[in-house]
PDB file of N, CA and C in Angstrom:
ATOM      1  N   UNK A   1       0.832  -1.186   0.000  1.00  0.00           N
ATOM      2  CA  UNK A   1       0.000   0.000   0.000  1.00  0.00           C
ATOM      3  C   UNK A   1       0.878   1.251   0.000  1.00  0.00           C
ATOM      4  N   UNK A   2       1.931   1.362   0.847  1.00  0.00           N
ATOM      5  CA  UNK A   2       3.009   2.329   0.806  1.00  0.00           C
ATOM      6  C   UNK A   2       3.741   2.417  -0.132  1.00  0.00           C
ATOM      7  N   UNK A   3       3.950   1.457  -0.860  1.00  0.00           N
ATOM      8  CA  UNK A   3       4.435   1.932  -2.676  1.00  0.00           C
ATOM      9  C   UNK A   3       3.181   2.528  -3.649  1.00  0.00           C
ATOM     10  N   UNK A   4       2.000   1.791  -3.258  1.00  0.00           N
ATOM     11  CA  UNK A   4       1.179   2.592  -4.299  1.00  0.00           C
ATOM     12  C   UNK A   4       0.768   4.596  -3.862  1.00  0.00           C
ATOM     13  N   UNK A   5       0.862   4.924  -2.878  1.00  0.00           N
ATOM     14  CA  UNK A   5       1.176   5.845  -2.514  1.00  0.00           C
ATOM     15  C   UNK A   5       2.126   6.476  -2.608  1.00  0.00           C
ATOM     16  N   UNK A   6       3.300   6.258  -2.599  1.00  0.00           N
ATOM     17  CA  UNK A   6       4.376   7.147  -3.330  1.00  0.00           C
ATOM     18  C   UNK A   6       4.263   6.800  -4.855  1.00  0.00           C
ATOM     19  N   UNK A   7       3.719   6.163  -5.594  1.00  0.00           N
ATOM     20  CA  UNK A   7       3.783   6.105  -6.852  1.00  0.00           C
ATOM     21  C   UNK A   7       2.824   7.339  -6.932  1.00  0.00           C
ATOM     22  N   UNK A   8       1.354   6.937  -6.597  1.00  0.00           N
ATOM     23  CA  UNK A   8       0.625   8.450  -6.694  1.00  0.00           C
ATOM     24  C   UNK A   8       1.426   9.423  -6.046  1.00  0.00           C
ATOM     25  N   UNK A   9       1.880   9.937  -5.526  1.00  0.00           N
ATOM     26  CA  UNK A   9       2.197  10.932  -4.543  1.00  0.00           C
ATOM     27  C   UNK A   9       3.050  11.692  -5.684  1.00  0.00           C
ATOM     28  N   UNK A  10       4.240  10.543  -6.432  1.00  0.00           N
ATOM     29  CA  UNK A  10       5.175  11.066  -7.299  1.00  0.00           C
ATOM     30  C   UNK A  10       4.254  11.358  -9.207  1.00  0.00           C
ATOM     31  N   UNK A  11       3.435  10.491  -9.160  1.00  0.00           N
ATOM     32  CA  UNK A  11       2.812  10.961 -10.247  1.00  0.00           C
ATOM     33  C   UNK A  11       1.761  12.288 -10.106  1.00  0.00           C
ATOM     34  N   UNK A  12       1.804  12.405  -9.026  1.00  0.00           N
ATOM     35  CA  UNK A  12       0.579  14.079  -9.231  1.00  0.00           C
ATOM     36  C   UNK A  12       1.963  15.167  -9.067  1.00  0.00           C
ATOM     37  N   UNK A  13       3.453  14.835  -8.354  1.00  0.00           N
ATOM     38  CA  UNK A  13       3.871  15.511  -8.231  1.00  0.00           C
ATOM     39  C   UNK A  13       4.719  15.892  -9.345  1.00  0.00           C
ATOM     40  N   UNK A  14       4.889  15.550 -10.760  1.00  0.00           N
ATOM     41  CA  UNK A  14       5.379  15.443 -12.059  1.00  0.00           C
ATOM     42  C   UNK A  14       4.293  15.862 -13.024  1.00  0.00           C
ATOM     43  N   UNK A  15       2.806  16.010 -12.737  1.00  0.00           N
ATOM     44  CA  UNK A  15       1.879  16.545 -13.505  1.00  0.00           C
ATOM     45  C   UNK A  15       2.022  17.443 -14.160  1.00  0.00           C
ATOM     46  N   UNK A  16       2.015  17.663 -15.076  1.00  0.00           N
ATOM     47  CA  UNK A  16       2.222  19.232 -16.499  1.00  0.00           C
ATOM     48  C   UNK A  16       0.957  19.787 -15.720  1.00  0.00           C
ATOM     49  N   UNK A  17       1.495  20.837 -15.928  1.00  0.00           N
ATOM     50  CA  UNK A  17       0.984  22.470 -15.246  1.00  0.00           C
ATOM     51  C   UNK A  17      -0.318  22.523 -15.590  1.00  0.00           C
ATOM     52  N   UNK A  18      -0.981  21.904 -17.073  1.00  0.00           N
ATOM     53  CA  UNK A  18      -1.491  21.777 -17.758  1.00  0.00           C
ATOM     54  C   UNK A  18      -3.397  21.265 -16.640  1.00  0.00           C
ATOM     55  N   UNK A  19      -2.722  19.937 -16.180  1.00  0.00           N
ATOM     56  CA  UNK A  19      -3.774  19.239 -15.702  1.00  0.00           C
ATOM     57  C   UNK A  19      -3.994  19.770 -13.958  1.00  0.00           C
ATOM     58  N   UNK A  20      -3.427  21.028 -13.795  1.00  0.00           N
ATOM     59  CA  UNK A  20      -3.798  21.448 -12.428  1.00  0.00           C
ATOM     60  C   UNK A  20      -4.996  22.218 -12.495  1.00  0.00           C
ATOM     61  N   UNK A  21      -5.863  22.520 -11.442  1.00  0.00           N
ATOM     62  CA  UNK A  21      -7.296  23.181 -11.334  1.00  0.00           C
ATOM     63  C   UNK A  21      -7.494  24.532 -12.298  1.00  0.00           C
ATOM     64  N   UNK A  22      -8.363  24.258 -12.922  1.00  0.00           N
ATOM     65  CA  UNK A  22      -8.347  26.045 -13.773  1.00  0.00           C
ATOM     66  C   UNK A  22      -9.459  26.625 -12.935  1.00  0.00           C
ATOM     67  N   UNK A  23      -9.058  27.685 -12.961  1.00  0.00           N
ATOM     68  CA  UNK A  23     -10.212  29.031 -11.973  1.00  0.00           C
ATOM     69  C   UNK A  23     -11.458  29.217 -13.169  1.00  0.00           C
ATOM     70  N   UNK A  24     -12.297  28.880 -12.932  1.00  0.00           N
ATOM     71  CA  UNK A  24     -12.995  28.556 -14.019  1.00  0.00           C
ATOM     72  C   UNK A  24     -13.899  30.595 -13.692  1.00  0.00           C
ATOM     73  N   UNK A  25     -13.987  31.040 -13.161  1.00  0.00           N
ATOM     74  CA  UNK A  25     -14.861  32.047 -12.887  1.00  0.00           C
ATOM     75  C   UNK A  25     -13.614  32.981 -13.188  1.00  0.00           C
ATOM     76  N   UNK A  26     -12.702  32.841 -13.161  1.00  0.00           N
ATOM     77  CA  UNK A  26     -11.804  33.947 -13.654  1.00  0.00           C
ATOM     78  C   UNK A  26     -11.459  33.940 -15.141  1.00  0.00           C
ATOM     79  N   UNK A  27     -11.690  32.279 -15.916  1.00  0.00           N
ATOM     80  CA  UNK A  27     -11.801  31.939 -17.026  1.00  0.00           C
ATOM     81  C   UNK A  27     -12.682  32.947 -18.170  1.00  0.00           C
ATOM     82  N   UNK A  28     -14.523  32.328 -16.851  1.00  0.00           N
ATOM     83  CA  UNK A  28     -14.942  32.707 -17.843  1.00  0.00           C
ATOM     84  C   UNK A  28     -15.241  34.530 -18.146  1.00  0.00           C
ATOM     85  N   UNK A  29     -14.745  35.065 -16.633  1.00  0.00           N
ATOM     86  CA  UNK A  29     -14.761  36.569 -16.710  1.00  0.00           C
ATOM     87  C   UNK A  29     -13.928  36.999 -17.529  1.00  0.00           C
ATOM     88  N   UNK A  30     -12.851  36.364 -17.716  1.00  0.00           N
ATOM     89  CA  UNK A  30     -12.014  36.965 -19.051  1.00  0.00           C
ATOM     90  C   UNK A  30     -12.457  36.840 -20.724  1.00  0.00           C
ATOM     91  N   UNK A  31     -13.825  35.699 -20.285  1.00  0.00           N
ATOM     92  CA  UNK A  31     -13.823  35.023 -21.898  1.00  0.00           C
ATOM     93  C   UNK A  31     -15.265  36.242 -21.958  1.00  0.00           C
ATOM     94  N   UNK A  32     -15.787  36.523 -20.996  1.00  0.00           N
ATOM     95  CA  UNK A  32     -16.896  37.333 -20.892  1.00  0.00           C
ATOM     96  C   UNK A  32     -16.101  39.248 -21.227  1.00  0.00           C
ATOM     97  N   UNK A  33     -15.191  39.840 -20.620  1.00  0.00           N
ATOM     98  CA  UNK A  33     -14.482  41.016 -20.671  1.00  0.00           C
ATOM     99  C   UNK A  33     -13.757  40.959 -22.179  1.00  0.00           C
ATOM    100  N   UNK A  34     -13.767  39.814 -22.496  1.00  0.00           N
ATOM    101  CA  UNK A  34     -12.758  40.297 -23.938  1.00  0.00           C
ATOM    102  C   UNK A  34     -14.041  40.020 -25.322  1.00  0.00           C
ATOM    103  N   UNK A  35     -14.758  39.745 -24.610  1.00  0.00           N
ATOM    104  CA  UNK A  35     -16.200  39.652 -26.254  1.00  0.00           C
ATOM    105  C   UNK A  35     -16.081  38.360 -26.521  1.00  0.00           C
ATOM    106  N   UNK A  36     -15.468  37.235 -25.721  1.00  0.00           N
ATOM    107  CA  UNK A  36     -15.632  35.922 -27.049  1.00  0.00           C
ATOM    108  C   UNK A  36     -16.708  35.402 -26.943  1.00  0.00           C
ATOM    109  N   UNK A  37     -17.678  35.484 -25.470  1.00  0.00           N
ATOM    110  CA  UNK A  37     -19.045  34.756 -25.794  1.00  0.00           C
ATOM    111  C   UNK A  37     -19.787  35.243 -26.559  1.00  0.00           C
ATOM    112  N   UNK A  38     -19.381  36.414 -27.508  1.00  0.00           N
ATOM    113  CA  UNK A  38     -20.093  36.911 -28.433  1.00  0.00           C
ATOM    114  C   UNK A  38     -20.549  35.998 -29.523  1.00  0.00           C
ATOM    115  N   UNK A  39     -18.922  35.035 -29.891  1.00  0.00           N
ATOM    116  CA  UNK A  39     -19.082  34.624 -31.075  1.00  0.00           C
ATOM    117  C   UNK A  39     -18.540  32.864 -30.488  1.00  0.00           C
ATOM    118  N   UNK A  40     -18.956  32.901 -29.216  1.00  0.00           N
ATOM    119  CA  UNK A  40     -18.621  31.695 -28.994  1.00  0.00           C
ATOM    120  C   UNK A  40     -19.056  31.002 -27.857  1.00  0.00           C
ATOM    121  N   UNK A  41     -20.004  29.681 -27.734  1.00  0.00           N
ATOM    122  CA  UNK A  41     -20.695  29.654 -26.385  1.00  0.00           C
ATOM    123  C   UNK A  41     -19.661  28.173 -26.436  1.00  0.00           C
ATOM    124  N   UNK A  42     -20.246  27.662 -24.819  1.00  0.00           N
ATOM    125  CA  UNK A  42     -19.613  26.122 -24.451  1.00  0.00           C
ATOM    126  C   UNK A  42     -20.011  25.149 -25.160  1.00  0.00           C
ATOM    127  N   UNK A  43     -21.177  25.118 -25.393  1.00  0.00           N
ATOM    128  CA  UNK A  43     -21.670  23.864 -25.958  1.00  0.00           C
ATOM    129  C   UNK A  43     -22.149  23.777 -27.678  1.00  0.00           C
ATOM    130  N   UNK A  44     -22.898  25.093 -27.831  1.00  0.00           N
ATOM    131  CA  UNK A  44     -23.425  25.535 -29.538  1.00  0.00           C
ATOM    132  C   UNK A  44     -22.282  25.891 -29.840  1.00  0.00           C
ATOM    133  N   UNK A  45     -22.781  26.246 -31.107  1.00  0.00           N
ATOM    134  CA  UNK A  45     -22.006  26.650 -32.340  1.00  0.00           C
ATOM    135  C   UNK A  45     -22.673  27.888 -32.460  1.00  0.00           C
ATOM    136  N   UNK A  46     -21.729  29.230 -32.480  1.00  0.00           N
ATOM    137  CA  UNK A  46     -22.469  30.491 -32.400  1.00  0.00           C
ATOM    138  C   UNK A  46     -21.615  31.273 -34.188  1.00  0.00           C
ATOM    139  N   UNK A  47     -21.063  31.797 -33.978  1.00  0.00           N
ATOM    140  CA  UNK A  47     -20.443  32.510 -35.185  1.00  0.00           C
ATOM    141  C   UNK A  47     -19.029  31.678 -35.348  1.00  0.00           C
ATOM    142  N   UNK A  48     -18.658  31.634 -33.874  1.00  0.00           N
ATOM    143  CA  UNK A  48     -17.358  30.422 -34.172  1.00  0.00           C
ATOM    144  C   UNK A  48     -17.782  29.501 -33.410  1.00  0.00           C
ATOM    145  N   UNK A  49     -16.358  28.365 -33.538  1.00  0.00           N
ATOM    146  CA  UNK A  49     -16.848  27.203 -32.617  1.00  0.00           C
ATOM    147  C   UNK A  49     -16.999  27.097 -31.648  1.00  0.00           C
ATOM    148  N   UNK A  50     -17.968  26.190 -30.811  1.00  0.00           N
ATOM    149  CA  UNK A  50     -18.533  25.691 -29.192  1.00  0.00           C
ATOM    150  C   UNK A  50     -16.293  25.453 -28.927  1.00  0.00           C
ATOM    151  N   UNK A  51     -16.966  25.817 -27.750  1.00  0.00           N
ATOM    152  CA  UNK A  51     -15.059  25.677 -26.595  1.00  0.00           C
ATOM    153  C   UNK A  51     -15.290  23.592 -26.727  1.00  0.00           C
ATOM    154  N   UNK A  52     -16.181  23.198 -26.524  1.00  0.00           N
ATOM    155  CA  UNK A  52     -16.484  21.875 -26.698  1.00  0.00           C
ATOM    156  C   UNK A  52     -15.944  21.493 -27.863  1.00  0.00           C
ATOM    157  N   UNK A  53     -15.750  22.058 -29.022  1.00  0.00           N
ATOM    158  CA  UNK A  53     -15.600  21.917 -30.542  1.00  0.00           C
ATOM    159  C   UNK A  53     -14.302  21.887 -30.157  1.00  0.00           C
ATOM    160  N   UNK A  54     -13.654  23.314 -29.584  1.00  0.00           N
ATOM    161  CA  UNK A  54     -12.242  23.419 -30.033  1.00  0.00           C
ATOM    162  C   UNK A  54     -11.431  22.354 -28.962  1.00  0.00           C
ATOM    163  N   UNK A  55     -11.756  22.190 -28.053  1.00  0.00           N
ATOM    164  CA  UNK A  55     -11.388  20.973 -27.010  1.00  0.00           C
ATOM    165  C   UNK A  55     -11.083  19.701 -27.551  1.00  0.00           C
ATOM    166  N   UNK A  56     -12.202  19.320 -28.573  1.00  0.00           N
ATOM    167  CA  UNK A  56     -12.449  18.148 -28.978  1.00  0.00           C
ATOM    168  C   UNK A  56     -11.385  18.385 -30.210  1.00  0.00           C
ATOM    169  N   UNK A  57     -11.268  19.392 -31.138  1.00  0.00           N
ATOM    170  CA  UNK A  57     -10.499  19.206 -32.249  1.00  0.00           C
ATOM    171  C   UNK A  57      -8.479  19.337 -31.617  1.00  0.00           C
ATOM    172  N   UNK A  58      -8.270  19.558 -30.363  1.00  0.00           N
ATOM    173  CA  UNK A  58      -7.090  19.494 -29.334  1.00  0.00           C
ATOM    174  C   UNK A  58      -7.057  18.955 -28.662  1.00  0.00           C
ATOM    175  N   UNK A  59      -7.893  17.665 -28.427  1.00  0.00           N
ATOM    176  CA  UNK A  59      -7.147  17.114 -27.729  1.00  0.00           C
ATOM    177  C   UNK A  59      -6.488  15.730 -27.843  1.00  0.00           C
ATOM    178  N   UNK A  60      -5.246  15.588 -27.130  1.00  0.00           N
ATOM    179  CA  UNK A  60      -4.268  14.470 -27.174  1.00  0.00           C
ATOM    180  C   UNK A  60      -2.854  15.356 -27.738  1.00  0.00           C
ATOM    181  N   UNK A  61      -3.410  17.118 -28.305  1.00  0.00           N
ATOM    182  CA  UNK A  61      -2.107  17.484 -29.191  1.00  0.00           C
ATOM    183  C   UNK A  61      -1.427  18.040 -27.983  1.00  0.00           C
ATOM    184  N   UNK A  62       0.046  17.839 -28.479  1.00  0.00           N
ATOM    185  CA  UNK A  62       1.103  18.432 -27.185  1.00  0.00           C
ATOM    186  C   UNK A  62       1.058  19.776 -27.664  1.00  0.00           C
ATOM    187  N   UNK A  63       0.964  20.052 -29.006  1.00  0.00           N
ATOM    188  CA  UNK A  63       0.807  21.753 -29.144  1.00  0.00           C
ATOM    189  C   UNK A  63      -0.484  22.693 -28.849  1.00  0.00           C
ATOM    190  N   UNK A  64      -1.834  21.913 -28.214  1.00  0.00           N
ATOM    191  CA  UNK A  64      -2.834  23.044 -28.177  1.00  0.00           C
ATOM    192  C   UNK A  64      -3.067  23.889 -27.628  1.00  0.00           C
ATOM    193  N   UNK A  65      -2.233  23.944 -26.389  1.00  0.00           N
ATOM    194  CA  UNK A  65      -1.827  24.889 -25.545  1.00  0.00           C
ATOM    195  C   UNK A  65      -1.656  26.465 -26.106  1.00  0.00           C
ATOM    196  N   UNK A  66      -0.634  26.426 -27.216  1.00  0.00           N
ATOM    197  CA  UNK A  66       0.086  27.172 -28.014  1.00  0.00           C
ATOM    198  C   UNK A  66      -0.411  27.368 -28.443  1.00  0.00           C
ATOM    199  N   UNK A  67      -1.419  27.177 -29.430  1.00  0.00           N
ATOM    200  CA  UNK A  67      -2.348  27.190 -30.384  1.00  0.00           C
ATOM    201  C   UNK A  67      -3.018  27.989 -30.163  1.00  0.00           C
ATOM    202  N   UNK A  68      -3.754  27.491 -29.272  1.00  0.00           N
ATOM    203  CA  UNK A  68      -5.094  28.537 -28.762  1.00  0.00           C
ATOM    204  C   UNK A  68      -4.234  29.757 -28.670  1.00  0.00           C
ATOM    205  N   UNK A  69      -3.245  29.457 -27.438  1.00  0.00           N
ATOM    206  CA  UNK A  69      -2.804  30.810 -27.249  1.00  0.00           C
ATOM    207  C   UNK A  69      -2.480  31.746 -28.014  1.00  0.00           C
ATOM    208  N   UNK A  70      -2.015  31.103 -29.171  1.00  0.00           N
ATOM    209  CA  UNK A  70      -1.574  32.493 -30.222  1.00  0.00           C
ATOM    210  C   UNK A  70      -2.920  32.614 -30.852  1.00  0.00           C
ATOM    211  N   UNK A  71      -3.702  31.779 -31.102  1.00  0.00           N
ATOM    212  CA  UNK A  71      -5.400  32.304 -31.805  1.00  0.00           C
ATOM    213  C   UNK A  71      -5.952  33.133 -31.189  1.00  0.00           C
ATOM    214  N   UNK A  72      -6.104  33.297 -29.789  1.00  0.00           N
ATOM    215  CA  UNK A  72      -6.583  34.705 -28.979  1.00  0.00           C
ATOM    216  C   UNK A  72      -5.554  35.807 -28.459  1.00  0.00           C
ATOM    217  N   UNK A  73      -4.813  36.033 -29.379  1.00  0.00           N
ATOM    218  CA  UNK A  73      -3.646  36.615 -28.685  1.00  0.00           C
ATOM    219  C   UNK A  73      -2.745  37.825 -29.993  1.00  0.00           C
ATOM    220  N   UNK A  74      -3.004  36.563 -30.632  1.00  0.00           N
ATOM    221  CA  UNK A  74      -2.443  37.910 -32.206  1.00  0.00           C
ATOM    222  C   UNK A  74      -3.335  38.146 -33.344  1.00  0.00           C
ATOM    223  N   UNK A  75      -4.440  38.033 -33.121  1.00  0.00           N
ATOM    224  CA  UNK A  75      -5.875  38.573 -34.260  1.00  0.00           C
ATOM    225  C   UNK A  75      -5.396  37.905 -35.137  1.00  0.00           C
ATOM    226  N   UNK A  76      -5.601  36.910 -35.183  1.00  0.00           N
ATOM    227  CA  UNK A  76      -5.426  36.311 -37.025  1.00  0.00           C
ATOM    228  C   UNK A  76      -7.132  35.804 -37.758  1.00  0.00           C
ATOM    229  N   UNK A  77      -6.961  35.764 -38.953  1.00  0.00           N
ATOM    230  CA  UNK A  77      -7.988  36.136 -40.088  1.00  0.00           C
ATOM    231  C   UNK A  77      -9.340  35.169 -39.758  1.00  0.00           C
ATOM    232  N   UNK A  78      -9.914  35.006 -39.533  1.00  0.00           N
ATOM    233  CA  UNK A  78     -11.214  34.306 -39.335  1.00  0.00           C
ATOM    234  C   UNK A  78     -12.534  34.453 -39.865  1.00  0.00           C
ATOM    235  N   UNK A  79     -13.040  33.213 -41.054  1.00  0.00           N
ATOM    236  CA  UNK A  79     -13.600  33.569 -41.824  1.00  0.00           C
ATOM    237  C   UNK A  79     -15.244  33.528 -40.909  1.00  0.00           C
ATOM    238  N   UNK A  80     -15.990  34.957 -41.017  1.00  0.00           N
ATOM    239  CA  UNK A  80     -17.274  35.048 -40.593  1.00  0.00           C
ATOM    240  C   UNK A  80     -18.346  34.810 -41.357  1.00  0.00           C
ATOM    241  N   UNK A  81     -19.421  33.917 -41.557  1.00  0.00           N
ATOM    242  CA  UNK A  81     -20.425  33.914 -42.782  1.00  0.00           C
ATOM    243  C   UNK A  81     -19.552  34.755 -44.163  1.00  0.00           C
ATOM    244  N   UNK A  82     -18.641  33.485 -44.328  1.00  0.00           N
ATOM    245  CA  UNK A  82     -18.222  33.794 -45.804  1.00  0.00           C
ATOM    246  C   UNK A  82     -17.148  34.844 -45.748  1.00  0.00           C
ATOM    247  N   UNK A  83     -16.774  35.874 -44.886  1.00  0.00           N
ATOM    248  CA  UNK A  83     -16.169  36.949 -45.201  1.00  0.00           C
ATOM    249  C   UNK A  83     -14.909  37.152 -44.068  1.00  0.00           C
ATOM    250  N   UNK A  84     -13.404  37.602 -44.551  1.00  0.00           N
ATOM    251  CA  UNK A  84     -12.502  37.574 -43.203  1.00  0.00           C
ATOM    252  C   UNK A  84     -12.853  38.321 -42.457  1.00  0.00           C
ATOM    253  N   UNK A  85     -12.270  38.247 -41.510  1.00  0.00           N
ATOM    254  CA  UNK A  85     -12.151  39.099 -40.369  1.00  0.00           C
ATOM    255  C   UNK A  85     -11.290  39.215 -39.254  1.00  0.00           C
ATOM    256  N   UNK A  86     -10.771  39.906 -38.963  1.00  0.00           N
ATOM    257  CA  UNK A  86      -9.646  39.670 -37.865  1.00  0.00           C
ATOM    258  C   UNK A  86     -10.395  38.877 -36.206  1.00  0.00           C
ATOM    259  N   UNK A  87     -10.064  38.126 -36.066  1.00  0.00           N
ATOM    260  CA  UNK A  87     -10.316  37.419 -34.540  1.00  0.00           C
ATOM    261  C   UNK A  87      -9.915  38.506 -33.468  1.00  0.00           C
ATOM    262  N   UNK A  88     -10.867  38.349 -32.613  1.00  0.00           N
ATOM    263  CA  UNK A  88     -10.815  39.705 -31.661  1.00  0.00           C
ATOM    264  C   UNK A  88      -9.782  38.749 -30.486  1.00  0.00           C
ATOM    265  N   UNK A  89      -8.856  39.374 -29.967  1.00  0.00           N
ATOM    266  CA  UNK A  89      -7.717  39.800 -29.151  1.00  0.00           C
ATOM    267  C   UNK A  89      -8.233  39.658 -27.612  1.00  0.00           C
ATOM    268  N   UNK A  90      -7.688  38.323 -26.612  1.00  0.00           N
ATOM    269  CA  UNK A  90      -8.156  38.953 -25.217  1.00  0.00           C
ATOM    270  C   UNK A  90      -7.869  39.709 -24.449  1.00  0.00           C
ATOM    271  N   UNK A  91      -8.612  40.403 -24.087  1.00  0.00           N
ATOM    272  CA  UNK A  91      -8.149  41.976 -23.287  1.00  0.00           C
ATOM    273  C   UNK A  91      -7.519  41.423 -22.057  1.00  0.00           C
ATOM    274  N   UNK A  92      -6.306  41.065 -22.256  1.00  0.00           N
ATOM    275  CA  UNK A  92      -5.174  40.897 -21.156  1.00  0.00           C
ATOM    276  C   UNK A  92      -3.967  40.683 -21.419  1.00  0.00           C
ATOM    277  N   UNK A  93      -2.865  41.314 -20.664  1.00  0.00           N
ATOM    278  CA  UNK A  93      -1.364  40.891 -21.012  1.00  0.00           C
ATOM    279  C   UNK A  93      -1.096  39.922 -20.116  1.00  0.00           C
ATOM    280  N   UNK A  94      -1.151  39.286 -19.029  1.00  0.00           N
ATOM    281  CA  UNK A  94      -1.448  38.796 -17.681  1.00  0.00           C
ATOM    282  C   UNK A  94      -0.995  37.195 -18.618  1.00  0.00           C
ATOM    283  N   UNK A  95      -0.020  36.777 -18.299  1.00  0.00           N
ATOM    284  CA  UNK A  95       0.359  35.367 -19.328  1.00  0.00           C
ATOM    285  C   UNK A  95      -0.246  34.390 -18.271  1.00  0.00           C
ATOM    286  N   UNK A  96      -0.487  34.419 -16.779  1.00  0.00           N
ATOM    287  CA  UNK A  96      -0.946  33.563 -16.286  1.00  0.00           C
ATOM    288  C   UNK A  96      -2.706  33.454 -16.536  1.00  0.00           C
ATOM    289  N   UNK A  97      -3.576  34.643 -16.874  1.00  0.00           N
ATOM    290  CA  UNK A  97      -4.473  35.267 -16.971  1.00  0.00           C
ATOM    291  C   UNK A  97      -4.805  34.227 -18.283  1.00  0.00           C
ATOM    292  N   UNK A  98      -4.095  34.372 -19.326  1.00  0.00           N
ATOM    293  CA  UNK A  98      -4.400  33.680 -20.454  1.00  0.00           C
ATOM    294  C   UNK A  98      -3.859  32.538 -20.533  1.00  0.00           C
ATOM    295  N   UNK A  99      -2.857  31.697 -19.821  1.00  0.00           N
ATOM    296  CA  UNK A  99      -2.973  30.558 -19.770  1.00  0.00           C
ATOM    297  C   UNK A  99      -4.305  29.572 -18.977  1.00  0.00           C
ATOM    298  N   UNK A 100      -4.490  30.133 -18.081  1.00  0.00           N
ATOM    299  CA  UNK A 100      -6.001  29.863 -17.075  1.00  0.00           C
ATOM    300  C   UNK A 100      -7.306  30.184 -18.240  1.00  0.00           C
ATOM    301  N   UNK A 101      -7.396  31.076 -18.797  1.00  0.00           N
ATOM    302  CA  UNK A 101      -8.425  30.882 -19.617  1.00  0.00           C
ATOM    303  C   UNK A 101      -8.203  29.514 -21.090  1.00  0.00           C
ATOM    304  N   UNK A 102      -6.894  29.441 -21.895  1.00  0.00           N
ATOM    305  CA  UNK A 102      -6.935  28.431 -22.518  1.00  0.00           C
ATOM    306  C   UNK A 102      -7.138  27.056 -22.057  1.00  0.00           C
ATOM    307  N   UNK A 103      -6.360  26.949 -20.369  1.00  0.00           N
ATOM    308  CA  UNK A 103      -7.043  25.943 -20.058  1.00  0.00           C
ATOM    309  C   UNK A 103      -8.393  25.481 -20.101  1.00  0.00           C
ATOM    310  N   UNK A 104      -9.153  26.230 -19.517  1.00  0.00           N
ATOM    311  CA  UNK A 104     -10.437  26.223 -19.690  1.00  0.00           C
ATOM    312  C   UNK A 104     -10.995  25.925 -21.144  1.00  0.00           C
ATOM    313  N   UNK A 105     -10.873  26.368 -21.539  1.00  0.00           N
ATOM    314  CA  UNK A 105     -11.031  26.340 -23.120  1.00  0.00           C
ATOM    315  C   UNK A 105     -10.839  24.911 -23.113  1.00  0.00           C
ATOM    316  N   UNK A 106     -10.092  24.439 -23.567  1.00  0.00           N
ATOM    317  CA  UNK A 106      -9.329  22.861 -23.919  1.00  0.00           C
ATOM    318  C   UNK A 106     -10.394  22.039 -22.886  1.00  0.00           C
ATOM    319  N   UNK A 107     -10.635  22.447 -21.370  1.00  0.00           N
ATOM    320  CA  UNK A 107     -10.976  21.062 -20.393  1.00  0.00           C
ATOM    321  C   UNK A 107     -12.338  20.894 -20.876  1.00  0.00           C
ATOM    322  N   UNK A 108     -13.258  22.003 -21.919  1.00  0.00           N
ATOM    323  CA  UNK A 108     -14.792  21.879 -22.101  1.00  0.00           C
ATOM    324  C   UNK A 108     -15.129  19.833 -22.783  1.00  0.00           C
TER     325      UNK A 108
END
């Protein structure tokens, strides 16, 4: 029993940063302050994809982390009913701020 306990003990203590608790109310106040539930809910499909969508199309990748992050982060082109448009930017410099919200994003 005392080995399977340090085995857990040492496997939560090696966990990527990744799978620790996301503040989900600070998540979604940021996803709420920067406009994305405008064009984006958890579960539908609104103007862009459900966070469920983009979760599901990331996960298992070691890069989605990154991904997301640079998709809400440097406005790149996003086609709206047919037409580009620049992807709106989250209103924060705060790198812990926007890593806690991509988490979120990804755990839907």
């Amino acid at each position: 029993m005392r080995i399977l306990l340090s085995v857990v003990a040492a496997a939560v203590a090696f966990m990527p940063l990744s799978s620790h608790a996301v503040d989900q109310r600070a998540a979604q106040k940021l996803a709420r302050d920067s406009d994305c539930l405008k064009c984006h809910a958890i579960s539908k499909k609104k103007e862009g994809p459900s966070y469920k969508e983009i979760a599901k199309k990331y996960k298992g990748k070691p890069d989605a982390e990154s991904k997301v992050t640079l998709h809400i982060t440097t406005q790149p082109k996003v086609k709206v009913d047919g037409k580009e448009e620049l992807h709106g930017k989250v209103k924060s410099d705060d790198k812990a701020e926007i890593k806690n919200l991509v988490q979120w994003i990804l755990s839907r």
